[in-house]
Protein backbone atom coordinates (compact mmCIF):
# COMPACT_ATOMS: atom_id res chain seq x y z
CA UNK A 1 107.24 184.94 206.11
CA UNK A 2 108.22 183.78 209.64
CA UNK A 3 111.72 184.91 209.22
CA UNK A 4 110.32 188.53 208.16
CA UNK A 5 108.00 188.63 211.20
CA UNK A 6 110.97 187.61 213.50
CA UNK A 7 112.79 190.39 212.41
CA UNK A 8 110.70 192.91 212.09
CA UNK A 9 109.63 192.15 215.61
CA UNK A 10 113.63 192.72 216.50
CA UNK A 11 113.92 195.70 215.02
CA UNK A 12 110.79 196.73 217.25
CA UNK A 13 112.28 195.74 220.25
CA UNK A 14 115.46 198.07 219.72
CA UNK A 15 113.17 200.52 218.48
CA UNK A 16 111.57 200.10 221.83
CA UNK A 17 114.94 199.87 223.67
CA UNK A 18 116.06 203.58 222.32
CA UNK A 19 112.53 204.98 223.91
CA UNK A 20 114.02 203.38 226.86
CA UNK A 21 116.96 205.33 226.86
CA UNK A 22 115.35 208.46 226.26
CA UNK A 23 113.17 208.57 229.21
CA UNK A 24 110.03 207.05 227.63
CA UNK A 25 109.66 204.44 230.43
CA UNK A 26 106.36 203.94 230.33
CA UNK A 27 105.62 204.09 226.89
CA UNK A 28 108.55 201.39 226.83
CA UNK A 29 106.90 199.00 228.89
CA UNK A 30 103.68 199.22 227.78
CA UNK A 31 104.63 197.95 224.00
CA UNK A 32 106.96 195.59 225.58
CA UNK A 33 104.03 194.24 227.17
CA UNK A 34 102.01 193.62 224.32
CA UNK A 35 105.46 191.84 222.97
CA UNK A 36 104.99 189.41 226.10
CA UNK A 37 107.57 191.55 228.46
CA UNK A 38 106.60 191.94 231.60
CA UNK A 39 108.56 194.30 234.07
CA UNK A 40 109.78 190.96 235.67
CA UNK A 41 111.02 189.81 232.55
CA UNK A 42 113.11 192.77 231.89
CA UNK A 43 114.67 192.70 235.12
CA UNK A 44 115.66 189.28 234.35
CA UNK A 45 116.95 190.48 231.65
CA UNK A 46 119.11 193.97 233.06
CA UNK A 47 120.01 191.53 235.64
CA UNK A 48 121.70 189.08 233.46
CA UNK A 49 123.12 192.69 231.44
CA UNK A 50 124.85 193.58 235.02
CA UNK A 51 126.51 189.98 235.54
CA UNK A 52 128.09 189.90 232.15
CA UNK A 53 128.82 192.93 232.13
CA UNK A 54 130.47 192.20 235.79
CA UNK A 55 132.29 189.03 234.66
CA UNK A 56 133.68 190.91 232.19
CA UNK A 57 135.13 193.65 234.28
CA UNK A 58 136.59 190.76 236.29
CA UNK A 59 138.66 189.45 233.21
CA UNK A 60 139.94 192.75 231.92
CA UNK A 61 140.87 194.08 235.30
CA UNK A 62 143.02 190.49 235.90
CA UNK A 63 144.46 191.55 231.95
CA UNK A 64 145.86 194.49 233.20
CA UNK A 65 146.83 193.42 236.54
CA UNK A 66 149.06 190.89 234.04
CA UNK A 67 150.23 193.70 231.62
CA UNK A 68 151.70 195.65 234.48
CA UNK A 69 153.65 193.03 236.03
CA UNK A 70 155.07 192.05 232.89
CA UNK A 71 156.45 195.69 232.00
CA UNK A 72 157.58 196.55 235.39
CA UNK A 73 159.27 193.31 235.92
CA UNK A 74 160.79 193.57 232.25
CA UNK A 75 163.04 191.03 231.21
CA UNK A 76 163.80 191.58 227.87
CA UNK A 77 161.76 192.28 224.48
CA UNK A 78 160.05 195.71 223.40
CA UNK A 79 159.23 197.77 226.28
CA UNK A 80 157.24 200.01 224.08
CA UNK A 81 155.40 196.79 222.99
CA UNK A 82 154.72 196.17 226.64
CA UNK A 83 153.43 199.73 227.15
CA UNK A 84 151.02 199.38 224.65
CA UNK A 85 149.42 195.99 225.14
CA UNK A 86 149.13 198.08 229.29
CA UNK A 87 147.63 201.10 228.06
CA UNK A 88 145.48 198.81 225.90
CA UNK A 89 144.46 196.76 228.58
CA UNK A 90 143.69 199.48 230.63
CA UNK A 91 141.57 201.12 228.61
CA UNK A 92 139.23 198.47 228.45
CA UNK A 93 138.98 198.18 231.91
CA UNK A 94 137.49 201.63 231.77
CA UNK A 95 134.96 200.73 228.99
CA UNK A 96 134.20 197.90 230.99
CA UNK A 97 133.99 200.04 234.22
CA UNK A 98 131.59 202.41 232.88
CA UNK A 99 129.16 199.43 231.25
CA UNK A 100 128.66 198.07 234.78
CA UNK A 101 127.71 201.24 236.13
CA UNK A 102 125.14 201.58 233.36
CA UNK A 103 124.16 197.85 234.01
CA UNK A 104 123.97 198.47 237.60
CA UNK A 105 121.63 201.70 236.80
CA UNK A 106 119.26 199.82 234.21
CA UNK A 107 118.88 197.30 237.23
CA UNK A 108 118.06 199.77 239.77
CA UNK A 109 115.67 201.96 237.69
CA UNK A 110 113.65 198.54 236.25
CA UNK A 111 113.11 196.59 240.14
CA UNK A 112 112.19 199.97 240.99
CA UNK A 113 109.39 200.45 238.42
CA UNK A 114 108.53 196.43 239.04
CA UNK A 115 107.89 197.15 242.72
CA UNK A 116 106.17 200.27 242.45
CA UNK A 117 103.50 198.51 240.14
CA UNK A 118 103.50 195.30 242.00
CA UNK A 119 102.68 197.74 245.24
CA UNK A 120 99.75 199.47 243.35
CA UNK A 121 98.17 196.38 241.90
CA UNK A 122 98.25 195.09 245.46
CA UNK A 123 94.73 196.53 246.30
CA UNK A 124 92.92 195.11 242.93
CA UNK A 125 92.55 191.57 244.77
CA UNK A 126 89.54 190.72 246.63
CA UNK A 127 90.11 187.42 247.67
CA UNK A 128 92.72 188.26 251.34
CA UNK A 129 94.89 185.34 251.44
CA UNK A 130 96.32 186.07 247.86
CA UNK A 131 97.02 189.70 248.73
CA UNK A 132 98.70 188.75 251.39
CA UNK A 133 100.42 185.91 249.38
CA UNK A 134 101.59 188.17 246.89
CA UNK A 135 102.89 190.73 249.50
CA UNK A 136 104.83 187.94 251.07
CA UNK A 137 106.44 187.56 247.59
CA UNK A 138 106.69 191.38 246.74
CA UNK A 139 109.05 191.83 250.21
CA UNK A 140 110.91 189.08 249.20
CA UNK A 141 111.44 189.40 245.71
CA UNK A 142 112.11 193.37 247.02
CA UNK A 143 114.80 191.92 250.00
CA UNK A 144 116.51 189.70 247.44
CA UNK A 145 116.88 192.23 244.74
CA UNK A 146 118.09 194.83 246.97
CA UNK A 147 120.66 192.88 248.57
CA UNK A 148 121.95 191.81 244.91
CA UNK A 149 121.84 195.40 243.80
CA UNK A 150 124.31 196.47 247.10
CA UNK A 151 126.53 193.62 246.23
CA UNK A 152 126.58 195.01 242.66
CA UNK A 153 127.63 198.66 244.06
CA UNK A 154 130.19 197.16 246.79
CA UNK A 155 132.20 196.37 244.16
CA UNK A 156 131.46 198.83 241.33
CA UNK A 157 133.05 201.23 245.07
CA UNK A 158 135.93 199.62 244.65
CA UNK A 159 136.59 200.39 240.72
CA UNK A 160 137.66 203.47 241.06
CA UNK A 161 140.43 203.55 243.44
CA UNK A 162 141.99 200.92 241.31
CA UNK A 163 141.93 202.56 238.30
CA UNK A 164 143.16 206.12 239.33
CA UNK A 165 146.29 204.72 240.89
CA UNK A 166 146.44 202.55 237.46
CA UNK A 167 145.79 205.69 235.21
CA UNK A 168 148.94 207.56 236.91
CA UNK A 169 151.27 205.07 236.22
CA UNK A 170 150.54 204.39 232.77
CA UNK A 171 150.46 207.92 232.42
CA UNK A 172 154.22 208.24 233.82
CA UNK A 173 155.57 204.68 231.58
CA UNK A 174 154.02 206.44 229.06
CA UNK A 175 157.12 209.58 229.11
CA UNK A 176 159.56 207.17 230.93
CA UNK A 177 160.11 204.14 229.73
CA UNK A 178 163.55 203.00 230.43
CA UNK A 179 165.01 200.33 233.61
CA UNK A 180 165.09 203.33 235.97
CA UNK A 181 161.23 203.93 235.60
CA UNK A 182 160.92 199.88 235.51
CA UNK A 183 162.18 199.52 238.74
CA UNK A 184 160.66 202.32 240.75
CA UNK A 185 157.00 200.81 239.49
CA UNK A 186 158.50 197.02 240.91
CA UNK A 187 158.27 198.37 244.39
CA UNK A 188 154.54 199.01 243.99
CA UNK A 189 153.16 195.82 242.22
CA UNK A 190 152.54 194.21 245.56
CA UNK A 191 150.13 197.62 246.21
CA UNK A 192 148.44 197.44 242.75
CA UNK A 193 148.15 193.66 242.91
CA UNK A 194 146.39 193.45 246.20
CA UNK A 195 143.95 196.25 245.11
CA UNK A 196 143.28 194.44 242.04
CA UNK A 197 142.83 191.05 243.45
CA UNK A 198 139.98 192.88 246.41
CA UNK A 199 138.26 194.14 243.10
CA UNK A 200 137.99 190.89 241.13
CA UNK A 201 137.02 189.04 243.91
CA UNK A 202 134.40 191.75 244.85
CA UNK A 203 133.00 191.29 241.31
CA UNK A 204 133.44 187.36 241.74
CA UNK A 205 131.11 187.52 244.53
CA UNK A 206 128.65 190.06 242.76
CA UNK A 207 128.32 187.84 239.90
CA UNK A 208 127.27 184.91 241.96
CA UNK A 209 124.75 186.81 243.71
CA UNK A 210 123.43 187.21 240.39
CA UNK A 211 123.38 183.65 239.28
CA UNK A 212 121.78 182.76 243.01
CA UNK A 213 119.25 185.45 242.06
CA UNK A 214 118.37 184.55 238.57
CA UNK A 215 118.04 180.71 239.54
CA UNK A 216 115.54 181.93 242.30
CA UNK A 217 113.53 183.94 239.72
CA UNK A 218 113.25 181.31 237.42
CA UNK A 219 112.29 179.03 239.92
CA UNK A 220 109.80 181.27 241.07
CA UNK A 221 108.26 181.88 237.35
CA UNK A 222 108.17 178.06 237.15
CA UNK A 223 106.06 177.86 240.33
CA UNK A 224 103.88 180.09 238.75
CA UNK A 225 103.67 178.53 235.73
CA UNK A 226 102.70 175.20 237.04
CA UNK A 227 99.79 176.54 238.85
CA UNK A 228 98.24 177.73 236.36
């Protein structure tokens, strides 16, 4: 029986997710509520969505970063081998491009809902000093997730200028791959190198803005906790 209500209580929550998706935001949070989500929760939980979705980006784009120097600084072996484990590479760079922006979107759309409500509930408390307490934590909680959401779009800036100059010459190994081609790509790894190594250190420090971030909210939630 518990094992039936578990999952039937999954299925709900993707159920829930998909009227997410379509716009239904506040028919979304209101049944996530009565699941135990609270808006705070769920941007916990986009949050932690971005960073993976970040660290992941950071691996890929380091993948094809590796793929490229090894075909343009070809040594031996099959170069059409080579070509394909690049174009490979590349493309899931893109995929992984284009789930960060999402990510970075989910993030933005949620804190923005949070602080909205958080604002309007601000005038249900009579007693002063809380108000004011929980203003205190509404500009910080606002301050800190704003500055983690421009460190997120700092480097989802720098995505695409590496990946057009990538796309082109992929695009041109693809209809010449012979020594000739090899060598006039070897005079630009330095280029693509240094613009990849920006990016992935861009999304190095975006990802620990999000672990800083999602230590602070838990410690906050455990503060909160413990005085109750």
């Amino acid at each position: 029986m518990p094992r039936r209500l578990s999952t039937a209580r999954a299925l709900a929550v993707i159920a829930l997710a998909g009227i997410a998706l379509a716009g239904c935001d506040s028919l979304y949070y209101k049944t996530m509520k009565k699941f135990g989500w609270e808006k705070r929760d769920i941007l916990v939980k986009k949050v932690l969505e971005a960073r993976g979705a970040q660290a992941d980006a950071q691996k890929e784009f380091q993948t094809t970063l590796e793929r490229f120097r090894e075909i343009v600084t070809f040594d031996g072996g099959s170069l059409e081998d080579k070509y394909n484990k690049l174009n490979d590479a590349l493309q899931r760079s893109e995929d992984r491009a284009k789930k960060v922006d999402e990510r970075i979107t989910a993030v933005r759309d949620v804190s923005g809902d949070l602080f909205k409500e958080w604002q309007g509930e601000l005038g249900k408390y009579s007693d002063r000093g809380m108000r004011q307490e929980s203003e205190r934590q509404l500009r910080d909680t606002k301050a800190r997730t704003e500055t983690l959401i421009r460190s997120m779009a700092q480097a989802q800036k720098r995505v695409e200028p590496v990946l057009t100059p990538l796309r082109d010459r992929v695009l041109f190994l693809k209809h010449n791959l012979n020594a000739r081609a090899m060598g006039a790509l070897s005079k630009e790894l330095d280029g693509v190198a240094a613009e990849v190594d920006a990016l992935v250190e861009d999304l190095r420090k975006s990802v620990a803005e999000a672990d800083a971030f999602l230590a602070e909210m838990d410690q906050a939630k455990r503060a909160e906790t413990a005085q109750r």
